[in-house]
Protein backbone atom coordinates (compact mmCIF):
# COMPACT_ATOMS: atom_id res chain seq x y z
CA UNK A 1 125.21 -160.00 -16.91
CA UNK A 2 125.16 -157.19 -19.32
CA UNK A 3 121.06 -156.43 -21.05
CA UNK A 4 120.09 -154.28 -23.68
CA UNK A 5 116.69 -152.89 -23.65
CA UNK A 6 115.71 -151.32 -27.14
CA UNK A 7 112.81 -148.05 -26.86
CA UNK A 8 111.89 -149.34 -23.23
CA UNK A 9 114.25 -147.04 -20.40
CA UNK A 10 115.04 -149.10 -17.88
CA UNK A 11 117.46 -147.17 -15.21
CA UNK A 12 119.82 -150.13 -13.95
CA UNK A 13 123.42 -150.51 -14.34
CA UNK A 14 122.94 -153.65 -15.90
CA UNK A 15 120.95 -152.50 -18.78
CA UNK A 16 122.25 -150.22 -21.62
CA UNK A 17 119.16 -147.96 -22.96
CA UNK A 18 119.15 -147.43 -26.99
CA UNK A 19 116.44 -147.50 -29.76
CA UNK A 20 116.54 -149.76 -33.16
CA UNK A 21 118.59 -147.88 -34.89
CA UNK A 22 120.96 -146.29 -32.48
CA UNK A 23 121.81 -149.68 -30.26
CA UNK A 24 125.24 -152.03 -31.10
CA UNK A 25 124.84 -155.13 -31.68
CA UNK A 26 122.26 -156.98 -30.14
CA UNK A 27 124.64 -160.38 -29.85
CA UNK A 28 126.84 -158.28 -27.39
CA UNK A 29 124.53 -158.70 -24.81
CA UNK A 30 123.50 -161.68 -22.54
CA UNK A 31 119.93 -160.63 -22.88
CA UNK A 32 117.75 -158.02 -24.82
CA UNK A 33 114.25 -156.63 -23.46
CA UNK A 34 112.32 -154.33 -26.38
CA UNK A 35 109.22 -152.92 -27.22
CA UNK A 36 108.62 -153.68 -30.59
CA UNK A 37 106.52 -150.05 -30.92
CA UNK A 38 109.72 -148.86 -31.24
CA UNK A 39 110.58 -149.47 -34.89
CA UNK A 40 107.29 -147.93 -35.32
CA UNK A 41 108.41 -144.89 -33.50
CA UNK A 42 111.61 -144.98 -34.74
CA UNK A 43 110.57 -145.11 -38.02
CA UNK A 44 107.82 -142.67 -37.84
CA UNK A 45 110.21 -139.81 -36.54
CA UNK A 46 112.74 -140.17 -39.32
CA UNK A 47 110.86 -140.92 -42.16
CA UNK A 48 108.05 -138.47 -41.70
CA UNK A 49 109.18 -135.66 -39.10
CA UNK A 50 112.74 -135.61 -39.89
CA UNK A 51 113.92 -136.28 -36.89
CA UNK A 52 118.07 -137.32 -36.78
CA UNK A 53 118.97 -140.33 -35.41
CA UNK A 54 123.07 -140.86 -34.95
CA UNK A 55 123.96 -145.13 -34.96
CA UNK A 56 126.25 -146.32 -32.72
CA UNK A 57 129.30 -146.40 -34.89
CA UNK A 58 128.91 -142.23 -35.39
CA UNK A 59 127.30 -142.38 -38.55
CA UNK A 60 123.58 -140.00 -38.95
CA UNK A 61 121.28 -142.50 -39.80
CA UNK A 62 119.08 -141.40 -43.00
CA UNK A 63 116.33 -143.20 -45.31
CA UNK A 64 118.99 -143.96 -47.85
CA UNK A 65 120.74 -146.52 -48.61
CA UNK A 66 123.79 -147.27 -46.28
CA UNK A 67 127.46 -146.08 -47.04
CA UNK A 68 130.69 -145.63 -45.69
CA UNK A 69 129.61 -141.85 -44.06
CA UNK A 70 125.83 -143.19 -43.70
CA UNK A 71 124.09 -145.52 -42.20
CA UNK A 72 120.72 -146.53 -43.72
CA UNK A 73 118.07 -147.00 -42.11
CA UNK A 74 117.02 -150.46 -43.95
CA UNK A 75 120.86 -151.77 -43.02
CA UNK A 76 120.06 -150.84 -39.43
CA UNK A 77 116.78 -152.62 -39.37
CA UNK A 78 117.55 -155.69 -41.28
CA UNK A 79 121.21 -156.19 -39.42
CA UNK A 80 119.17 -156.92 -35.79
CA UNK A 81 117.64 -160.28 -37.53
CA UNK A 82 121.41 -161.92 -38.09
CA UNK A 83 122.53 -160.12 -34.59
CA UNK A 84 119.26 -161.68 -32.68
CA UNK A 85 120.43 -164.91 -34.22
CA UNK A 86 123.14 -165.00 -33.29
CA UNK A 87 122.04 -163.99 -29.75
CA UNK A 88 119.95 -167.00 -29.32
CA UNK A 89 122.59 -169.60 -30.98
CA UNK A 90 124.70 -168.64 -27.77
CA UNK A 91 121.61 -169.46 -25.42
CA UNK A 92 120.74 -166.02 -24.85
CA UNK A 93 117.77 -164.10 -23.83
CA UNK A 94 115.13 -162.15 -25.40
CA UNK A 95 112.02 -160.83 -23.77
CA UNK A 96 109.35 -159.21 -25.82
CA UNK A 97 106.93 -156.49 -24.50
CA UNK A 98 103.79 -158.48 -26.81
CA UNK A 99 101.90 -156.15 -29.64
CA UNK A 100 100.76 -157.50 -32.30
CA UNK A 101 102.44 -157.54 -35.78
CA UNK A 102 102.32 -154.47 -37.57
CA UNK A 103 103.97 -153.34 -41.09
CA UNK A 104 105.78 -149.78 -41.64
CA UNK A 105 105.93 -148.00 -44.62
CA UNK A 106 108.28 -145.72 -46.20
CA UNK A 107 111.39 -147.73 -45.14
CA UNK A 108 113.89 -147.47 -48.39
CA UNK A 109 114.99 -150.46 -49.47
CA UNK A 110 112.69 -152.37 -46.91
CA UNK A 111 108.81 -152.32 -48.22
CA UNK A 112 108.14 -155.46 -46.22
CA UNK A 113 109.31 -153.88 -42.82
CA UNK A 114 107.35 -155.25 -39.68
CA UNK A 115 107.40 -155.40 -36.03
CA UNK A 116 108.44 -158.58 -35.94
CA UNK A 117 111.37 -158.71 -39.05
CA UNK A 118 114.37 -159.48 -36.27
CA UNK A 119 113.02 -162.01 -34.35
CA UNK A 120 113.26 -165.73 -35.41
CA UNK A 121 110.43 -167.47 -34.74
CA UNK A 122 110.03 -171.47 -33.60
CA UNK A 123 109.58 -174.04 -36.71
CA UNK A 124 106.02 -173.05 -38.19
CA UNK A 125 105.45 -170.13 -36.55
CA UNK A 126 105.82 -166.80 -36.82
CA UNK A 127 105.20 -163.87 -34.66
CA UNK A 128 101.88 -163.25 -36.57
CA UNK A 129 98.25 -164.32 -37.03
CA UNK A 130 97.29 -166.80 -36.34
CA UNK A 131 99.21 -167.44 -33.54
CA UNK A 132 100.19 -164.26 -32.26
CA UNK A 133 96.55 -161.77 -32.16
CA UNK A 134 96.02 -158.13 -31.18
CA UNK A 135 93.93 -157.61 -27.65
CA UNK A 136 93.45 -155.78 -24.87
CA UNK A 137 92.63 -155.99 -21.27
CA UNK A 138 94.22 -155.93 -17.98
CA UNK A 139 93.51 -158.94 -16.06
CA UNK A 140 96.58 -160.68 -15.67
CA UNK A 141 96.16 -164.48 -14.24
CA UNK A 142 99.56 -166.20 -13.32
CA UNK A 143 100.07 -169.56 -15.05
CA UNK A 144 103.37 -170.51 -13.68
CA UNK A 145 104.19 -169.63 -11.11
CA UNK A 146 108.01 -171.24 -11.44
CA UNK A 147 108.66 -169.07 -13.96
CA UNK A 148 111.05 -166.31 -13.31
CA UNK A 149 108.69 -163.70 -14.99
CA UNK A 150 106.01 -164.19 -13.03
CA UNK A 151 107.33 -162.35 -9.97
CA UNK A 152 107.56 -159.44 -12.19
CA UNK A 153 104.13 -159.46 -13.28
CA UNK A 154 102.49 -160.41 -9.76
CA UNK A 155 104.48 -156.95 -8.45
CA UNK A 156 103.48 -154.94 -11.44
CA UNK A 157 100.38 -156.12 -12.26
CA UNK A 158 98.42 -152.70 -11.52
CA UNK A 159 100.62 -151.12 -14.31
CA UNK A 160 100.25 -154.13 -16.71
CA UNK A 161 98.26 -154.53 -19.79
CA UNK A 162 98.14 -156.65 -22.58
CA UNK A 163 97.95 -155.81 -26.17
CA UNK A 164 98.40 -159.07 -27.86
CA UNK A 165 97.61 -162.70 -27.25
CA UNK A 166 98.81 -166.41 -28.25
CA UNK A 167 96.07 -168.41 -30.24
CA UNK A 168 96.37 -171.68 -27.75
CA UNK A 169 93.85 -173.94 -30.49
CA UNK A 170 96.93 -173.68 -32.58
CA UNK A 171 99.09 -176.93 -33.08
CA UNK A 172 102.23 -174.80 -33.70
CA UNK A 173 101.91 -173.04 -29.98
CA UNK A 174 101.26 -175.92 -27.76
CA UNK A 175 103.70 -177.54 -29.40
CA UNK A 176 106.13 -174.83 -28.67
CA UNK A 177 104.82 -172.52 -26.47
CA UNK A 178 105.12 -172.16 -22.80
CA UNK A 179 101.98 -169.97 -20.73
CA UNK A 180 103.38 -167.76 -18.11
CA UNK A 181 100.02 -165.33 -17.85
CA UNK A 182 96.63 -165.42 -18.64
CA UNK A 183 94.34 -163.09 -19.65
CA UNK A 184 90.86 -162.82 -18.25
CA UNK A 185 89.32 -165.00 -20.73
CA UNK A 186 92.18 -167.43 -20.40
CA UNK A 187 94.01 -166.73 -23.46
CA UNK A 188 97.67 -166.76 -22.88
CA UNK A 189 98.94 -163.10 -22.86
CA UNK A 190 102.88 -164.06 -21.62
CA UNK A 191 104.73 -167.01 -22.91
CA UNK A 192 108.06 -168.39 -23.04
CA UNK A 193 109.49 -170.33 -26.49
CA UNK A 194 113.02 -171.86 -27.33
CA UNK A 195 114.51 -170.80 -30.31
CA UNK A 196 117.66 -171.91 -31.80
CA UNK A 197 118.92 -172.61 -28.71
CA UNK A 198 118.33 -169.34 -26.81
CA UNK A 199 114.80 -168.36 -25.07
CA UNK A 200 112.02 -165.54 -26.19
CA UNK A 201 109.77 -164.59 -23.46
CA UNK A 202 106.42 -162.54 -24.16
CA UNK A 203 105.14 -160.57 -21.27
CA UNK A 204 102.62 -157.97 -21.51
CA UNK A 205 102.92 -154.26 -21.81
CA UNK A 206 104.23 -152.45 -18.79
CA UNK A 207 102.86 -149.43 -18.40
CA UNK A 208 105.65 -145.97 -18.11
CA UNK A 209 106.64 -144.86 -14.98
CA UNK A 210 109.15 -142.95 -13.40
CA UNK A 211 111.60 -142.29 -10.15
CA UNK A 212 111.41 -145.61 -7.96
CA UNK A 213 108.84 -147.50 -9.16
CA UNK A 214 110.27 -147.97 -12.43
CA UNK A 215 113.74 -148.49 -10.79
CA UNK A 216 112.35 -150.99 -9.25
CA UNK A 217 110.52 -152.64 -12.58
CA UNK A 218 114.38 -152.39 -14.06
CA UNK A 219 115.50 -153.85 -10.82
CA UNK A 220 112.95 -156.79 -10.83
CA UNK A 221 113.52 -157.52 -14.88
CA UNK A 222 117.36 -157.82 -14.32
CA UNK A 223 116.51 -160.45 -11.23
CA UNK A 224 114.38 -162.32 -13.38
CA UNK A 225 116.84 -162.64 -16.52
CA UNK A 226 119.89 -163.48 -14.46
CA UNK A 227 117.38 -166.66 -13.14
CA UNK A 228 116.55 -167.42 -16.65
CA UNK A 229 120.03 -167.56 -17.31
CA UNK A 230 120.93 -169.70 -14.99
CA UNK A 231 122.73 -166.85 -13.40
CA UNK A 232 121.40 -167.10 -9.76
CA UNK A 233 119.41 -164.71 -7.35
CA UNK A 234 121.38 -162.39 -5.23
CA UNK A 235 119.32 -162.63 -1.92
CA UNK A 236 120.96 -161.87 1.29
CA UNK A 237 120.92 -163.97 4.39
CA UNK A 238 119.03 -162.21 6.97
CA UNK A 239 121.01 -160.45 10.16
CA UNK A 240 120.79 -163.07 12.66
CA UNK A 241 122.46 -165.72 10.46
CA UNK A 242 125.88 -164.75 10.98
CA UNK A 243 125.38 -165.40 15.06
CA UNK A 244 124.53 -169.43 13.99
CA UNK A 245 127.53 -171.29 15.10
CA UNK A 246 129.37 -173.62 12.81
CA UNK A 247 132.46 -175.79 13.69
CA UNK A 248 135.49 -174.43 12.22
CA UNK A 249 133.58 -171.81 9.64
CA UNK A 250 134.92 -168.63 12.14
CA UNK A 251 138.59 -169.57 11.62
CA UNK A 252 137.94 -170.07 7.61
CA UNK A 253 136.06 -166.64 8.06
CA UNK A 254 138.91 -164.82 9.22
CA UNK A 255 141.21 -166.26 6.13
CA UNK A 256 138.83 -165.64 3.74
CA UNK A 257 138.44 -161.94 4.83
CA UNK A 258 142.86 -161.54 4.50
CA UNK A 259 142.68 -163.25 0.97
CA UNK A 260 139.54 -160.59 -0.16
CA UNK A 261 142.29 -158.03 1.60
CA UNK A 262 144.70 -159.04 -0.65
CA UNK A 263 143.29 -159.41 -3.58
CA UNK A 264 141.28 -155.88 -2.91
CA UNK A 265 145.11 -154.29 -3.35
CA UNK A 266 146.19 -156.74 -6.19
CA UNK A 267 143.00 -155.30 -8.02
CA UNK A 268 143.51 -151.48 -7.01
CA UNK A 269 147.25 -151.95 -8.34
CA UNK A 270 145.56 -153.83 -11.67
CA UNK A 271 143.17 -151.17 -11.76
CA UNK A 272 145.73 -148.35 -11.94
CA UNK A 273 148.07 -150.35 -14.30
CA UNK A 274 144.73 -151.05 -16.73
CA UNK A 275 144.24 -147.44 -16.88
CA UNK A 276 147.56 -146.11 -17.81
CA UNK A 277 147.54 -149.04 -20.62
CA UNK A 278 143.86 -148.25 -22.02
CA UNK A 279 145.35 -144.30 -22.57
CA UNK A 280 147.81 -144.97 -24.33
CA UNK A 281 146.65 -147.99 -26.08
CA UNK A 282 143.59 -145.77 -26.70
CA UNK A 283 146.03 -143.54 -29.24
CA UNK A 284 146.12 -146.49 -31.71
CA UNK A 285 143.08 -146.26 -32.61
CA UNK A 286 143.75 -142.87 -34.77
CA UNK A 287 144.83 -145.94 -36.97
CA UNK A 288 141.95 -148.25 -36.88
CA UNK A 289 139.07 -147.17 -35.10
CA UNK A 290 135.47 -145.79 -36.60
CA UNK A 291 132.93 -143.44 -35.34
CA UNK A 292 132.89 -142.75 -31.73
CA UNK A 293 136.06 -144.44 -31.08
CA UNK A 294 137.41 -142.65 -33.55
CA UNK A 295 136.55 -139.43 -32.23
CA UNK A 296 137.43 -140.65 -29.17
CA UNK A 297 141.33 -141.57 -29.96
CA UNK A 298 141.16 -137.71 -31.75
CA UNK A 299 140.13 -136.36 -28.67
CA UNK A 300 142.93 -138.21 -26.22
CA UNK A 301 145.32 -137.15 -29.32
CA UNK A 302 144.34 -133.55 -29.21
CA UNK A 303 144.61 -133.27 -25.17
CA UNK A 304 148.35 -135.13 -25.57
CA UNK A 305 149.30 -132.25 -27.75
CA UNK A 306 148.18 -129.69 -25.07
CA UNK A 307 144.87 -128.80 -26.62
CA UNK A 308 142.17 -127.76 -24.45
CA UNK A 309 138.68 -129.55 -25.47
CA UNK A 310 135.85 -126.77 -24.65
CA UNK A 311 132.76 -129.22 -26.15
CA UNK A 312 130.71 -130.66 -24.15
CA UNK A 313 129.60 -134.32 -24.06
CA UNK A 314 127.77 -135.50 -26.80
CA UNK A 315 128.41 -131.74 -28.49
CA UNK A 316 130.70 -131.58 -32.06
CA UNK A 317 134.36 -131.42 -30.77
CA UNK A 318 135.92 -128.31 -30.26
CA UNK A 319 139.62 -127.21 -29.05
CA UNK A 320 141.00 -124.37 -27.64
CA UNK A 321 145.36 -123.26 -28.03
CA UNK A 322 146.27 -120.12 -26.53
CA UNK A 323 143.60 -117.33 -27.15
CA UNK A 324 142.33 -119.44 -30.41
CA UNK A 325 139.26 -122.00 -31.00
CA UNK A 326 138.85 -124.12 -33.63
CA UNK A 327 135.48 -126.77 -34.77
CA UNK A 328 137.12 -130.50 -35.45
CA UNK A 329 135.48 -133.07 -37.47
CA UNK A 330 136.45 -136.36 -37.75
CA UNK A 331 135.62 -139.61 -40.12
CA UNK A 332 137.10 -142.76 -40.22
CA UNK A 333 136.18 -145.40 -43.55
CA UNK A 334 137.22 -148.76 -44.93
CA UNK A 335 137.56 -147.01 -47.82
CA UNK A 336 138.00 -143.32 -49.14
CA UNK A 337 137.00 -140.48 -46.86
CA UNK A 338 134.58 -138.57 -48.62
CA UNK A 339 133.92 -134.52 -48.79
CA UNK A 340 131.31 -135.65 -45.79
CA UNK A 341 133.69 -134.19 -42.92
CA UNK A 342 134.44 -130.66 -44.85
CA UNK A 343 130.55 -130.36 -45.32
CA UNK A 344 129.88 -130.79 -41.63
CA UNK A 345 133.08 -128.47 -40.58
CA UNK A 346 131.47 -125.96 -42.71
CA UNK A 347 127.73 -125.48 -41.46
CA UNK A 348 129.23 -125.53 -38.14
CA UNK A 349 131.23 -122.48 -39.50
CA UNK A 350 128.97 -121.15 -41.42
CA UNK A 351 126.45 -121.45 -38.27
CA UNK A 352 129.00 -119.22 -35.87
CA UNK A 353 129.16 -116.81 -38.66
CA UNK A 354 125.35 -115.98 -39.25
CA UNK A 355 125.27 -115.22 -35.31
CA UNK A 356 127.28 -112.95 -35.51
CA UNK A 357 130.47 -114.79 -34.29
CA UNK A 358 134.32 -114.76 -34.87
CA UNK A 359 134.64 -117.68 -37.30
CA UNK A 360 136.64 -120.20 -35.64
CA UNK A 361 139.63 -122.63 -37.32
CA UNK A 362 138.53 -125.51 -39.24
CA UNK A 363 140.76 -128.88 -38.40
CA UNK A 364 139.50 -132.13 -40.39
CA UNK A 365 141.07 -135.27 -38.88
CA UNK A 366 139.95 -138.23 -41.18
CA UNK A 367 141.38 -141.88 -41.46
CA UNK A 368 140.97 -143.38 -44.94
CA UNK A 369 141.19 -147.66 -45.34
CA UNK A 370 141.16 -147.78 -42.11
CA UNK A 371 141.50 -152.07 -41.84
CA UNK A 372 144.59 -151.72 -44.20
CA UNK A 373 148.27 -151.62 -42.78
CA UNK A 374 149.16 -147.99 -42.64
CA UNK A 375 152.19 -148.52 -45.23
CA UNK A 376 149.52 -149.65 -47.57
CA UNK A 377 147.61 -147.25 -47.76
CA UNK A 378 147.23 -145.09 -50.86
CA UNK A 379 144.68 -141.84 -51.76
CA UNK A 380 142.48 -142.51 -48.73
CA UNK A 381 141.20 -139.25 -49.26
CA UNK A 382 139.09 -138.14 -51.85
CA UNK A 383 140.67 -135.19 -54.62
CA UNK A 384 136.81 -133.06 -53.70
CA UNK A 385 137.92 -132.94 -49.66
CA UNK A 386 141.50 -132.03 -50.33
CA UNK A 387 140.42 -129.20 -52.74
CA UNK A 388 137.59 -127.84 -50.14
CA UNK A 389 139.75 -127.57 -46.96
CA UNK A 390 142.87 -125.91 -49.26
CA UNK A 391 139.84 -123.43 -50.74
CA UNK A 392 138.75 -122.45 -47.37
CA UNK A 393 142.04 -123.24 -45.26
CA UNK A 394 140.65 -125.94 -43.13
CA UNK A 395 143.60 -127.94 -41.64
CA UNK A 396 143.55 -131.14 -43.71
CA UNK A 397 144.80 -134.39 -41.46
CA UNK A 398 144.93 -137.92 -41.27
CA UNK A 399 144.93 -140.23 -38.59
CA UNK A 400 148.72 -141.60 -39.36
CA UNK A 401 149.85 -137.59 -39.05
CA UNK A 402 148.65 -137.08 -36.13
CA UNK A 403 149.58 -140.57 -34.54
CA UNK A 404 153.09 -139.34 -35.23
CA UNK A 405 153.03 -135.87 -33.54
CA UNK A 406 150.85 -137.85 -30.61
CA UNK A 407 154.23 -140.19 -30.51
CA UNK A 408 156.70 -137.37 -30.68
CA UNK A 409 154.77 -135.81 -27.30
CA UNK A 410 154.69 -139.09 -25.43
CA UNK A 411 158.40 -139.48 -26.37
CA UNK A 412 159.74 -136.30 -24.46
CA UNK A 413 158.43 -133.46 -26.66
CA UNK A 414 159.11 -130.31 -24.53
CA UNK A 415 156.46 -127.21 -24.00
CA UNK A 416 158.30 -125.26 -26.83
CA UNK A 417 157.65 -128.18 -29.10
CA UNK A 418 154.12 -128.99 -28.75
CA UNK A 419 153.48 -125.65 -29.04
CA UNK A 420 154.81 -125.33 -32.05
CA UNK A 421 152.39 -128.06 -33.43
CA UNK A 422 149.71 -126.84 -32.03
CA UNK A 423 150.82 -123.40 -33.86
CA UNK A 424 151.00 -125.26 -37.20
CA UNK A 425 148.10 -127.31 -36.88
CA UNK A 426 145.66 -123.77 -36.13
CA UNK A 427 147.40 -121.36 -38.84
CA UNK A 428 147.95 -124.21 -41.55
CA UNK A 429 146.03 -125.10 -44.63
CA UNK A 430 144.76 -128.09 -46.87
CA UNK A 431 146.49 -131.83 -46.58
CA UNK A 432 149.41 -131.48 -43.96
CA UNK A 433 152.04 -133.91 -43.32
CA UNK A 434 153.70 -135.22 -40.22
CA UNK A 435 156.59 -133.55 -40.85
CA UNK A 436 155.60 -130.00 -41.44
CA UNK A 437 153.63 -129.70 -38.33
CA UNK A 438 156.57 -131.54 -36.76
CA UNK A 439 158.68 -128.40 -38.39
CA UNK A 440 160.89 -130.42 -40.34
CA UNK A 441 160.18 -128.68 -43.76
CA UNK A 442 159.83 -125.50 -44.82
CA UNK A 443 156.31 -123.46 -44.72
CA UNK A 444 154.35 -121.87 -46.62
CA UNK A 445 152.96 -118.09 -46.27
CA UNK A 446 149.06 -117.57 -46.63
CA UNK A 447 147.98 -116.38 -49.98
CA UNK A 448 145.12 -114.85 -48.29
CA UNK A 449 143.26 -114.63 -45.16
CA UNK A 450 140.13 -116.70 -44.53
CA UNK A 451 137.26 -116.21 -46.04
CA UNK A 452 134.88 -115.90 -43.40
């Protein structure tokens, strides 16, 4: 079972950790657990302190409005509504750390931005007063004691406290609404609702925590989605069971444990197969892929070529060929690649520069119509990036150039020949083709040296 929890860290292997506008999509996932502060937060430290936000696809995400080398932060808000949808059409699972509804300003594009905007609600409700109020207290009163969720909050009840309630006197919610937890005035504080198919739980606020108590709140929130669903607990027998006798079970035992042999070394050889597919399958991607992946298939590229990357993870890629370094940027579009990658390339430069540092080669690997056969591709770069890199001598190349070189290396390319590309690709200049870094046309002198 794979979860998502959005601005509520949760260390489990079963639970990727992201914010609002930095997650994938939502409808990936069998479940999602978030704390709707989050957008708050979220929104707060880009719109007022600045602070940079990168979405999952690679693109910074700015108070803008979205394009092809930006993601705005409206798109990113408003896209979680369709994705949560979708989510719960497939019977999945959303639990809700309750607050109560709360608007944001300052959102381009997005004035009416609230808490609440990407979840659907049940048929005359909404997430809102009446039915949904702000509170607080920390008496916590199991309902239901069936449900899944209230293990969680019996164990972690010292850390709980809620900050919203469910108006019971409302039609709409005892129509609808299932109490898991009351408050100490019995007003339910954690509830459980079907929507479009899927569930939405409402617990209370869980306090933070760290080290093993809060691997232990991720542990105990993974147990109770995988019951809710339908998934199954993973208890094990106790010691002694295994001494209980049964007719016949020690002879199915023993067959049991040769066919888990055998399959154990079917899977290690499947394993090792998998993984020599996925890197070089990985390589196509120069053709098709977008953001991370993107940079990704660059990197594997790079290596195949003999490159050494010197970046860390997470840092801007950088490569190292004999006694030279160079910065790489990358960008991949459905339509035309933009200046975007040169302007990146050159504060990076710039950056070394000012500290007093050797000014390293610039390499710009971009992939233009990327969802377009590669034979039908025409101008996927834009006339502004072409000029830039041939005005400062930034290597200039797209993805379908350097799928070719990465082919010519997996085909046999000796040491003598992938050094020559590599040679090509740090001393050349502006858009270069397949073929001159292959060495099959002539070159070019240097008018001049660079400028920094």
């Amino acid at each position: 079972m794979r979860i998502l929890s959005i601005s509520f860290p949760l260390p489990n292997v079963a639970i990727d950790n992201y914010n609002p506008v930095t997650a994938p999509n939502y409808n990936d996932y069998d479940a999602v657990i978030i704390d709707p502060a989050g957008i708050d937060r979220v929104v707060r430290e880009l719109v007022d302190e600045g602070k940079e936000y990168e979405a999952f696809d690679g693109r910074p995400v700015l108070n803008v409005p979205g394009s092809a080398t930006a993601a705005g932060l409206a798109d990113q808000l408003r896209r979680r509504q369709e994705e949560t949808r979708r989510l719960l059409e497939a019977g999945g699972l959303v639990v809700v750390l309750g607050r109560p509804d709360a608007f944001q300003g300052g959102v381009v594009g997005f004035e009416g931005c609230d808490r609440y905007h990407w979840l659907p609600a049940p048929p005359g409700m909404s997430w809102s007063s009446p039915w949904l109020r702000a509170g607080e207290g920390r008496t916590v009163r199991i309902a239901d004691d069936h449900h899944p969720m209230s293990a969680v909050l019996r164990e972690f009840r010292s850390e709980t406290a809620w900050r919203a309630w469910f108006d019971d006197r409302q039609a709409e919610f005892r129509r609808h609404g299932r109490p898991i937890a009351l408050g100490g005035s019995g007003v339910p504080i954690a509830a459980e609702f079907e929507v479009l198919g899927g569930r939405v739980v409402f617990i209370p606020v869980v306090m933070e925590s760290y080290g093993a108590q809060r691997s232990q709140l991720a542990q105990a929130l993974v147990d109770a989605c995988r019951q809710l669903r339908g998934a199954g607990g993973h208890e094990e027998a106790p010691y002694w069971v295994r001494g209980v006798a049964v007719p016949g079970l020690e002879q199915v035992e023993a067959e049991l444990e040769e066919a888990q042999a055998a399959e154990a070394e079917a899977r290690s050889r499947l394993d090792a197969v998998r993984e020599r597919h996925d890197a070089l399958a990985r390589h196509r991607g120069l053709l098709w892929r977008d953001g991370a992946g993107f940079r990704e298939a660059v990197t594997a590229a790079l290596q195949a070529l003999g490159f050494a990357v010197v970046s860390g993870p997470g840092e801007p890629l950088a490569v190292r060929s004999d006694d030279s370094a160079a910065f790489v940027e990358t960008e991949s579009a459905t339509g035309q690649v933009a200046e975007w990658p040169y302007v990146r390339l050159q504060r990076r430069v710039e950056a070394e520069v000012l500290a007093g540092r050797p000014a390293p080669k610039g390499i710009v690997i971009v992939n233009g119509f990327r969802e377009r056969d590669p034979e039908q591709r025409e101008q996927e770069l834009s006339e502004p990036l072409v000029r830039a890199c041939e005005n400062y001598r930034y290597a200039l190349v797209t993805g379908r150039a350097l799928f070719e070189l990465v082919r010519r290396a997996l085909g046999g390319a000796d040491e003598a020949a992938l050094l020559g590309i590599r040679r090509r690709l740090m001393q050349g200049s502006g858009l270069l083709a397949a073929e001159r870094l292959l060495g099959l046309e002539g070159e070019e002198a240097p008018e001049s040296g660079p400028i920094f």
